[in-house]
Protein backbone atom coordinates (compact mmCIF):
# COMPACT_ATOMS: atom_id res chain seq x y z
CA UNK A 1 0.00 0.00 0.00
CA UNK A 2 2.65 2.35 0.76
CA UNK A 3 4.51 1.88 -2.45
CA UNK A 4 1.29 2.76 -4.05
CA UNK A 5 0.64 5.93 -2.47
CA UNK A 6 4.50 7.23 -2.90
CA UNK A 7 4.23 6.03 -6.79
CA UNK A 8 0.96 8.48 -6.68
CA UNK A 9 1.79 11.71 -4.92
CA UNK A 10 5.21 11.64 -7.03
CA UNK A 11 3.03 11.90 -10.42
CA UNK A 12 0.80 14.43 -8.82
CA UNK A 13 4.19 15.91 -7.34
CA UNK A 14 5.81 15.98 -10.65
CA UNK A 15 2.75 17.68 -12.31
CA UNK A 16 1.99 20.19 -9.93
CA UNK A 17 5.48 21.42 -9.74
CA UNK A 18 6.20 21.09 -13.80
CA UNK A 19 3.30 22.65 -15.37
CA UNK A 20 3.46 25.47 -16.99
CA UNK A 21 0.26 26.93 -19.08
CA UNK A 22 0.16 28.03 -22.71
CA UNK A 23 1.52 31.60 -21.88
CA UNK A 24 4.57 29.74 -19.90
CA UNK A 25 3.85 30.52 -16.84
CA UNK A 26 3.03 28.60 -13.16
CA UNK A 27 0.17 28.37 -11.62
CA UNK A 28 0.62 29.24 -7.53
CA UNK A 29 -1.95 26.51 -6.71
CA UNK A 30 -0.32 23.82 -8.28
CA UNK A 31 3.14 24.91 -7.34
CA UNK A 32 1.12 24.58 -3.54
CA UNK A 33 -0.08 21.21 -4.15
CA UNK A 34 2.51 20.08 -6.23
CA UNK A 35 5.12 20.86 -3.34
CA UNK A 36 2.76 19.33 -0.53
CA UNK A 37 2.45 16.05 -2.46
CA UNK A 38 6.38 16.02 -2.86
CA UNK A 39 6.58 16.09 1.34
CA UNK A 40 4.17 13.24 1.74
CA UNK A 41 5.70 11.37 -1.00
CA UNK A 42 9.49 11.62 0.61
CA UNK A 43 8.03 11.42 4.48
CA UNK A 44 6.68 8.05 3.43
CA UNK A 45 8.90 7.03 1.23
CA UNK A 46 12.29 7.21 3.92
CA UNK A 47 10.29 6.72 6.95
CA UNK A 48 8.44 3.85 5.92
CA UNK A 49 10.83 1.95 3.55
């Protein structure tokens, strides 16, 4: 289970913190949830593992 979740908040880490819309630019939210998701992702991944 927890090798699910960390394979899913990366992708939604990886998203968040990559896109970019079609004038270039980053959208604050995203950045947000994109950089939340990236914490969960890494507290589970070396505290759990």
């Amino acid at each position: 289970m927890n090798v699910i979740f960390v394979i899913i908040t990366a992708l939604i880490a990886w998203h968040g913190l990559t896109f970019r819309d079609e004038n270039g630019n980053k959208d604050f939210v995203r950045l947000l949830f994109g950089s939340i998701s990236l914490l969960f992702c890494l507290r589970v991944l070396f505290t759990e593992f």
